[in-house]
N, C-alpha and C. Protein backbone atom coordinates (compact mmCIF):
# COMPACT_ATOMS: atom_id res chain seq x y z
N UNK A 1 0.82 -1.18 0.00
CA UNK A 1 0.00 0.00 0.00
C UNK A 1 0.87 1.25 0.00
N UNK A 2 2.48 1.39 0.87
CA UNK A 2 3.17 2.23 0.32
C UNK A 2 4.18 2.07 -0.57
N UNK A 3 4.77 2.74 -1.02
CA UNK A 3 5.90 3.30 -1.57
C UNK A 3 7.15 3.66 -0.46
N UNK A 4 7.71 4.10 -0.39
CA UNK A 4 8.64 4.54 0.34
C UNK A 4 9.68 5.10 -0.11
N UNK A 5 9.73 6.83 -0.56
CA UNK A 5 10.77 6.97 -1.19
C UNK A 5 11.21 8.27 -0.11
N UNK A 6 12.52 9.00 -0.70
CA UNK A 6 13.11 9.98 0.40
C UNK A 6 12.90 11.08 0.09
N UNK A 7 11.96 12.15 0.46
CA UNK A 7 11.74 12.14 1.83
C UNK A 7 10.28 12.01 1.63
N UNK A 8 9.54 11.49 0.57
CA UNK A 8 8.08 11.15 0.36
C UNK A 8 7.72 10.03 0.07
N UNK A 9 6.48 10.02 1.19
CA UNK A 9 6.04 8.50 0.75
C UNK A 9 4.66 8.51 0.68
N UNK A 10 4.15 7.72 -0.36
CA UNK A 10 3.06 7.63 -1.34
C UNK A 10 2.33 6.10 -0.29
N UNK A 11 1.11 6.53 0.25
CA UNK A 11 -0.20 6.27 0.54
C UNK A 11 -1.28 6.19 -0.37
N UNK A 12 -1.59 5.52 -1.10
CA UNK A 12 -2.44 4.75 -1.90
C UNK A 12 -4.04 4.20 -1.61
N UNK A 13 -5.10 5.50 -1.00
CA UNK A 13 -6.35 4.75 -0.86
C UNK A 13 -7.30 4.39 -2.02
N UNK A 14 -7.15 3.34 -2.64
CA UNK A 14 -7.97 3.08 -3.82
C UNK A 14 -9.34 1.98 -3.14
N UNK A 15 -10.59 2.45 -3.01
CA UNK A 15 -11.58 1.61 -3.00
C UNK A 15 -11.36 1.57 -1.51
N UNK A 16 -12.75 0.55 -0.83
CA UNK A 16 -12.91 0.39 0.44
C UNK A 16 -12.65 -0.66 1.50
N UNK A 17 -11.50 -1.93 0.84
CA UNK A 17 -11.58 -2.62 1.49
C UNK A 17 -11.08 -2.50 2.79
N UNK A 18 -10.34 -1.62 3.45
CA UNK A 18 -9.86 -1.21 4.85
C UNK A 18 -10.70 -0.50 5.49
N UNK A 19 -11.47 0.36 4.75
CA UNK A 19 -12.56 0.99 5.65
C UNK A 19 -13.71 -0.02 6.65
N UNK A 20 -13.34 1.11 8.08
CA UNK A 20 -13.81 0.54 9.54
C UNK A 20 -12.83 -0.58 9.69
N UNK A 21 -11.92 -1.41 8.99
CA UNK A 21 -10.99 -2.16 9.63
C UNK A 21 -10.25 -0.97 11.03
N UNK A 22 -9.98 0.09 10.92
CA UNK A 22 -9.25 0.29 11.76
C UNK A 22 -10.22 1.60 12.57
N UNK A 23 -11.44 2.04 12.80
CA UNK A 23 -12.32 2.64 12.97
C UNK A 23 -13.10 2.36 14.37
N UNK A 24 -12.46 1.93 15.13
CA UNK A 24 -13.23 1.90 16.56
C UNK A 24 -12.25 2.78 17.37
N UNK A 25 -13.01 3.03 17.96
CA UNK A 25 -12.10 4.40 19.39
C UNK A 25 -11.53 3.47 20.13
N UNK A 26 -10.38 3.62 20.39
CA UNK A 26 -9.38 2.98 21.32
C UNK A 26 -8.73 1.70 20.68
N UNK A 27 -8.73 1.51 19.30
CA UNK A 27 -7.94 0.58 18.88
C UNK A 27 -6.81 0.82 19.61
N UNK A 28 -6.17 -0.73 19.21
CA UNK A 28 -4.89 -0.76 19.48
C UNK A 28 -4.03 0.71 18.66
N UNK A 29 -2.67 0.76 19.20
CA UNK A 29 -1.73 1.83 18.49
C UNK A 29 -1.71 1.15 17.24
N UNK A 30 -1.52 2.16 16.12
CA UNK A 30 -0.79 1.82 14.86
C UNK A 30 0.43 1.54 14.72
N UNK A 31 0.83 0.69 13.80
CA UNK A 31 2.05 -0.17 14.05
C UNK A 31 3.24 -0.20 12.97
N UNK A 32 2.12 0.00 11.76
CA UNK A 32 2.85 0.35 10.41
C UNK A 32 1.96 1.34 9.67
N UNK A 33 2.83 1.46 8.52
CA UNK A 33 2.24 2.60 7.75
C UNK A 33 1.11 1.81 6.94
N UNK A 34 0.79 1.30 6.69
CA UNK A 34 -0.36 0.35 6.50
C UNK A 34 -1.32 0.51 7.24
N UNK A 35 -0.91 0.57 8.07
CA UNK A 35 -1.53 0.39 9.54
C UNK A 35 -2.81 2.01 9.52
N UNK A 36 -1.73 3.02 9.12
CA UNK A 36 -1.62 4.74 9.25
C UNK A 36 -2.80 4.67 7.94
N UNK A 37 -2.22 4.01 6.56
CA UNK A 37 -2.70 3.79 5.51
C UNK A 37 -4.27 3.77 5.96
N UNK A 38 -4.65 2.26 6.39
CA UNK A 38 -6.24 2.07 6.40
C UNK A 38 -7.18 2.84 7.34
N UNK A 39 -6.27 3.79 8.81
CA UNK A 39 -6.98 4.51 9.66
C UNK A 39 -7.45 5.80 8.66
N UNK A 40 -6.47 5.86 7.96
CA UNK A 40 -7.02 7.28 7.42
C UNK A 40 -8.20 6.99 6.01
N UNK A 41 -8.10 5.94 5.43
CA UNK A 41 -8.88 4.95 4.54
C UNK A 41 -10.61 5.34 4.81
N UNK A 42 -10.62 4.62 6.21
CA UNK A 42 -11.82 4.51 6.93
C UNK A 42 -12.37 5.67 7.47
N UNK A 43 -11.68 7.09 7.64
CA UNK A 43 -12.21 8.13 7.96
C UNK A 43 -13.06 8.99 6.06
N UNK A 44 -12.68 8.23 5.11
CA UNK A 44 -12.85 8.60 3.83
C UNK A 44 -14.28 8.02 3.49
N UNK A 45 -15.03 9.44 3.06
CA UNK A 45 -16.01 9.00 2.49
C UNK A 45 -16.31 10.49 1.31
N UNK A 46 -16.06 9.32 -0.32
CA UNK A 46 -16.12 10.02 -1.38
C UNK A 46 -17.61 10.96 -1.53
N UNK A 47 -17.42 12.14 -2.13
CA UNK A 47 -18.80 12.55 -2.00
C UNK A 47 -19.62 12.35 -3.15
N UNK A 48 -20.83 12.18 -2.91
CA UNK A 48 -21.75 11.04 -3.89
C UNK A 48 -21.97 11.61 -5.20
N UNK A 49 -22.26 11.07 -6.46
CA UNK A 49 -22.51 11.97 -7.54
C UNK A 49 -21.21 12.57 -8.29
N UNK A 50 -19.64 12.27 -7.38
CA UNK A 50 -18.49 12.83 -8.57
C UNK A 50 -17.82 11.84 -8.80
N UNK A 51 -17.79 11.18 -10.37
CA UNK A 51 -17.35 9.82 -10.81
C UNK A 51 -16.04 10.13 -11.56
N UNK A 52 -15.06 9.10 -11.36
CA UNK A 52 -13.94 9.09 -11.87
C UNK A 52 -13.35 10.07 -11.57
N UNK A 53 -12.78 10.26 -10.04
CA UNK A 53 -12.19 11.36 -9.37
C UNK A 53 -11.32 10.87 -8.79
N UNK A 54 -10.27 11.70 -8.23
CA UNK A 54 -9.15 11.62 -7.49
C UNK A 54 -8.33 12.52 -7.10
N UNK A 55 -7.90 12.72 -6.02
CA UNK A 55 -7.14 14.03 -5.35
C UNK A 55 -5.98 13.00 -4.43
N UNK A 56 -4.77 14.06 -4.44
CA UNK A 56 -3.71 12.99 -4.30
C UNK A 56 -3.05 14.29 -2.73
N UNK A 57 -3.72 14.12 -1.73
CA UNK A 57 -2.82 15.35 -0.56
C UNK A 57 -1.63 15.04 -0.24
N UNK A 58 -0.93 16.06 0.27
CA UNK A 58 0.45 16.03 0.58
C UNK A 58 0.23 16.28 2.72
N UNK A 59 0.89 15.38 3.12
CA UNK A 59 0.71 15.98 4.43
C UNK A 59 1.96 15.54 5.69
N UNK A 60 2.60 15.77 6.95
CA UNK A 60 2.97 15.07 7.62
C UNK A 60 2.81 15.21 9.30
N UNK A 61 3.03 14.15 9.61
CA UNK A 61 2.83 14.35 10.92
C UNK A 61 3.84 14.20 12.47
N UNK A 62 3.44 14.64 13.41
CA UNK A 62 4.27 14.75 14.64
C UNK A 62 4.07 13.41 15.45
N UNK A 63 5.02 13.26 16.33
CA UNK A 63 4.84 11.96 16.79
C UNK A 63 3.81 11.52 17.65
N UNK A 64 3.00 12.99 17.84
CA UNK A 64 1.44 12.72 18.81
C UNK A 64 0.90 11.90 17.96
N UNK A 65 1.05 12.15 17.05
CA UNK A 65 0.15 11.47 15.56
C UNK A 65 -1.48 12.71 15.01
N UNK A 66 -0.85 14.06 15.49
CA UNK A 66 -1.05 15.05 14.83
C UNK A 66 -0.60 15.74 13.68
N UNK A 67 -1.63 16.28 13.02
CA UNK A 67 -0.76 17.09 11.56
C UNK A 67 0.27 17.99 12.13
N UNK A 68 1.45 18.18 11.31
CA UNK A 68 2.20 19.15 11.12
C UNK A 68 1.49 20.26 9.91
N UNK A 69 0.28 21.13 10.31
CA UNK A 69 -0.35 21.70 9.36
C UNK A 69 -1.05 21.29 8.28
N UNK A 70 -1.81 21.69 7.67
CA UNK A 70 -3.33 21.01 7.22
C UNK A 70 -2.41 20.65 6.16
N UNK A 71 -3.50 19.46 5.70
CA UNK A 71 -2.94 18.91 4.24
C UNK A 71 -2.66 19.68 2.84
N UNK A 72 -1.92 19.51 1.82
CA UNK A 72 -1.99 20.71 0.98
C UNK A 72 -1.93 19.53 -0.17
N UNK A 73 -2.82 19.90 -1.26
CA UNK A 73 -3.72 19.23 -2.47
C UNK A 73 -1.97 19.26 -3.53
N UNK A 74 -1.72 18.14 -4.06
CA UNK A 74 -0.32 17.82 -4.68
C UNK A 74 -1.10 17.61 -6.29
N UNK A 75 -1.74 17.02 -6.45
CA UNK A 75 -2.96 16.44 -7.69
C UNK A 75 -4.50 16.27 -7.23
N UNK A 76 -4.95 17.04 -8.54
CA UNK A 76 -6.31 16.89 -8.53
C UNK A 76 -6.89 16.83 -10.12
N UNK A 77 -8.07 15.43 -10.43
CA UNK A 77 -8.43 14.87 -11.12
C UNK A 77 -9.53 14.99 -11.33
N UNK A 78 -10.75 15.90 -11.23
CA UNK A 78 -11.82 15.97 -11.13
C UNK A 78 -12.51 16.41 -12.30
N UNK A 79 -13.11 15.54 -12.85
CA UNK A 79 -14.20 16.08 -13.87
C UNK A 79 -15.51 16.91 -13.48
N UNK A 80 -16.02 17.79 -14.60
CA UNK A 80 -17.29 18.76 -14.05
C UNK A 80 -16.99 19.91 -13.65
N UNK A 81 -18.29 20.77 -13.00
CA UNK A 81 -17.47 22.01 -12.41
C UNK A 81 -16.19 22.24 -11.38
N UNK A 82 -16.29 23.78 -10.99
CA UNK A 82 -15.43 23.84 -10.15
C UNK A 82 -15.83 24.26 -9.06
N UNK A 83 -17.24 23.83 -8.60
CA UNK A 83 -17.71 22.99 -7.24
C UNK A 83 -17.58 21.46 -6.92
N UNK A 84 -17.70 21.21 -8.30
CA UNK A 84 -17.29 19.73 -7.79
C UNK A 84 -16.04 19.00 -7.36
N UNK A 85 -14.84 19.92 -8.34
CA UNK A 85 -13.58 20.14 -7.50
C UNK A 85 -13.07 20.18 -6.16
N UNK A 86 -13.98 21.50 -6.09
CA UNK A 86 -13.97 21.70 -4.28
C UNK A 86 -14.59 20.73 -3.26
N UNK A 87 -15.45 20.51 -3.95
CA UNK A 87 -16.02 19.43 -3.11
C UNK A 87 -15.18 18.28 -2.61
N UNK A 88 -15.14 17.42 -3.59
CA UNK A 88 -13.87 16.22 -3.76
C UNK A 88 -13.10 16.81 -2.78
N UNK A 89 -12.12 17.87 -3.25
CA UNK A 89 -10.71 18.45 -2.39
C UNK A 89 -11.15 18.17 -1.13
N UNK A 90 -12.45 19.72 -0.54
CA UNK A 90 -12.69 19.35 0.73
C UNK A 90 -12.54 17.95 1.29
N UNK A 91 -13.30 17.54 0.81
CA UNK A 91 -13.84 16.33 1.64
C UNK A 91 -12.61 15.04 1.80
N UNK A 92 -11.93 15.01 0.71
CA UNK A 92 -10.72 14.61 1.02
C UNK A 92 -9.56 15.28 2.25
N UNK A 93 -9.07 16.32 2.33
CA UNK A 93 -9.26 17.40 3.22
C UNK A 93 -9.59 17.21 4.23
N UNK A 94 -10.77 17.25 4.79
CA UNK A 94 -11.50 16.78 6.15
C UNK A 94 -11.58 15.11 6.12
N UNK A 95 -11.29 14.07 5.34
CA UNK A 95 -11.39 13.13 5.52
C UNK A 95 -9.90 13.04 6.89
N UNK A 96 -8.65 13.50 6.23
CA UNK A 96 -7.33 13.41 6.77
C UNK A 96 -7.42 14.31 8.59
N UNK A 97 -7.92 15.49 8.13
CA UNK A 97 -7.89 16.26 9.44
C UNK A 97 -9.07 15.21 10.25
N UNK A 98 -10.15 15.07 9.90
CA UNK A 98 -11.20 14.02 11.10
C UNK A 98 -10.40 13.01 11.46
N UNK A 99 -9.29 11.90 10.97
CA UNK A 99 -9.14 11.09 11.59
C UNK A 99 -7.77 11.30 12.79
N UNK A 100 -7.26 12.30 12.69
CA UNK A 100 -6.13 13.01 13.60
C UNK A 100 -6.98 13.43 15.20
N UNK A 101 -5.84 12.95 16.03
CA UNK A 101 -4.39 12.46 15.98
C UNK A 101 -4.52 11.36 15.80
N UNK A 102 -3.70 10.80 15.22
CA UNK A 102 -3.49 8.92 15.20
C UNK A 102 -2.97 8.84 16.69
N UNK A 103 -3.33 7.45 16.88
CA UNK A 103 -2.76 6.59 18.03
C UNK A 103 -1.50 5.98 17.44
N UNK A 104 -0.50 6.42 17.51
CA UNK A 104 0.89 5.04 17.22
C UNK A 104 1.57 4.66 18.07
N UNK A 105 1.96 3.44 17.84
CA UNK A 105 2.98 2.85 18.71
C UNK A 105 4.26 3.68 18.60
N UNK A 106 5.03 3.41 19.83
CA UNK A 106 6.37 4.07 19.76
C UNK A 106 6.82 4.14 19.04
N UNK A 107 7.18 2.84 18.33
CA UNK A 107 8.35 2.39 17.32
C UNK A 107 7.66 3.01 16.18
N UNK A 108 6.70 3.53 15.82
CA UNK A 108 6.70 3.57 14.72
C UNK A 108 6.63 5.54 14.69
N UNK A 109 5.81 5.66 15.96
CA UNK A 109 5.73 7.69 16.30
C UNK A 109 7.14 8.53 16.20
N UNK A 110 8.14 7.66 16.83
CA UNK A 110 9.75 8.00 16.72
C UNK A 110 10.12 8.03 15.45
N UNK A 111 10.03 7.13 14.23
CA UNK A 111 10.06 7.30 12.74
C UNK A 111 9.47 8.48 11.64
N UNK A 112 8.18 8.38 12.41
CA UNK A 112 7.28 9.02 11.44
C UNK A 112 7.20 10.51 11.32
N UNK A 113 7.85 11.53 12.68
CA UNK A 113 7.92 12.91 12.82
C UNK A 113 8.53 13.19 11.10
N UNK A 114 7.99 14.38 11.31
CA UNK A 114 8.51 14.99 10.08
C UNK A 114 8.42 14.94 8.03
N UNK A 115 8.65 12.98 8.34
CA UNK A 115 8.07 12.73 7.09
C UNK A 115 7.09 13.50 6.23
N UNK A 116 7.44 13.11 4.58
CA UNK A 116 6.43 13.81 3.81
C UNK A 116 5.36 12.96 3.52
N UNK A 117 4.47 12.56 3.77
CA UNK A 117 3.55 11.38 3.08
C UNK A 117 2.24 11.95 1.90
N UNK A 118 2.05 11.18 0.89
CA UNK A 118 1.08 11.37 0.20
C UNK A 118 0.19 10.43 -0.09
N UNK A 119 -1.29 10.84 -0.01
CA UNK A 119 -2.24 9.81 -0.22
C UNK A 119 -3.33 9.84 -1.32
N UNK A 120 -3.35 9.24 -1.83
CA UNK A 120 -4.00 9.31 -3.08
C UNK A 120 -5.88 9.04 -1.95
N UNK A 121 -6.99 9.80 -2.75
CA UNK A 121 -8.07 9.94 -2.30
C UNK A 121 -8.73 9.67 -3.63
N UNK A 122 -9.61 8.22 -4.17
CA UNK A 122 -10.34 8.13 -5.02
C UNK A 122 -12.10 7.75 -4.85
N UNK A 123 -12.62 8.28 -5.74
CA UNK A 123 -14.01 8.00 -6.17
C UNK A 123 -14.38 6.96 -6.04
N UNK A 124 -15.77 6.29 -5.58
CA UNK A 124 -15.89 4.78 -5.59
C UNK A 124 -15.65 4.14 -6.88
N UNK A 125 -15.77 4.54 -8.04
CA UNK A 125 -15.93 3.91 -9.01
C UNK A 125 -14.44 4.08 -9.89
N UNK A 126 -13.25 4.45 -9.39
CA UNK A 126 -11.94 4.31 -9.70
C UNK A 126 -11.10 2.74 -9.19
């Protein structure tokens, strides 16, 4: 599900099979970026009516497993107006900020400060 390159790494949410896998309050800590991958997965919900979309955010975080400042839009794929743009963006957008702070395990909160990560955000039907 990632990539791993220096100093960015590519998060890949295509479709729903992780969503609510990691979606109950008080899960265990996150453990891998996989892990980071499907929490933020499951906070995603495409908004209805924009087909064949995709927005790709740029974001990173502190070892609370808070943003280091809101996400900032790297690619955007959106057919139709330019409400529907916004829309998508937003909601991709607030998909990342609603599921913050992550819970992580040590080993992995000590790693992750600073990093650049990017996550691709697609349409159900991509």
């Amino acid at each position: 599900m990632f990539a791993r390159k220096k100093p960015v790494v590519l998060i890949v949410a295509a479709g729903s099979a992780l969503a609510g896998a990691f979606g109950q309050a008080h899960a265990e800590p996150l453990k891998t970026m996989d892990d980071v991958g499907g929490k933020l997965q499951s906070c995603w919900t495409p908004p209805s009516g924009i087909k064949g979309a995709s927005v790709t955010l740029s974001f990173s975080f502190k070892r609370d497993g808070s943003l280091i400042g809101p996400p900032k839009t790297t690619a955007i794929n959106v057919q139709g107006s330019e409400q529907d743009r916004k829309t998508f963006v937003d909601a991709a957008t607030k998909a990342v900020e609603s599921c913050v702070p992550l819970e992580l395990a040590s080993t992995l909160a000590n790693g992750i400060a600073g990093t650049v990560y990017t996550m691709e955000f697609t349409s159900v039907d991509r």
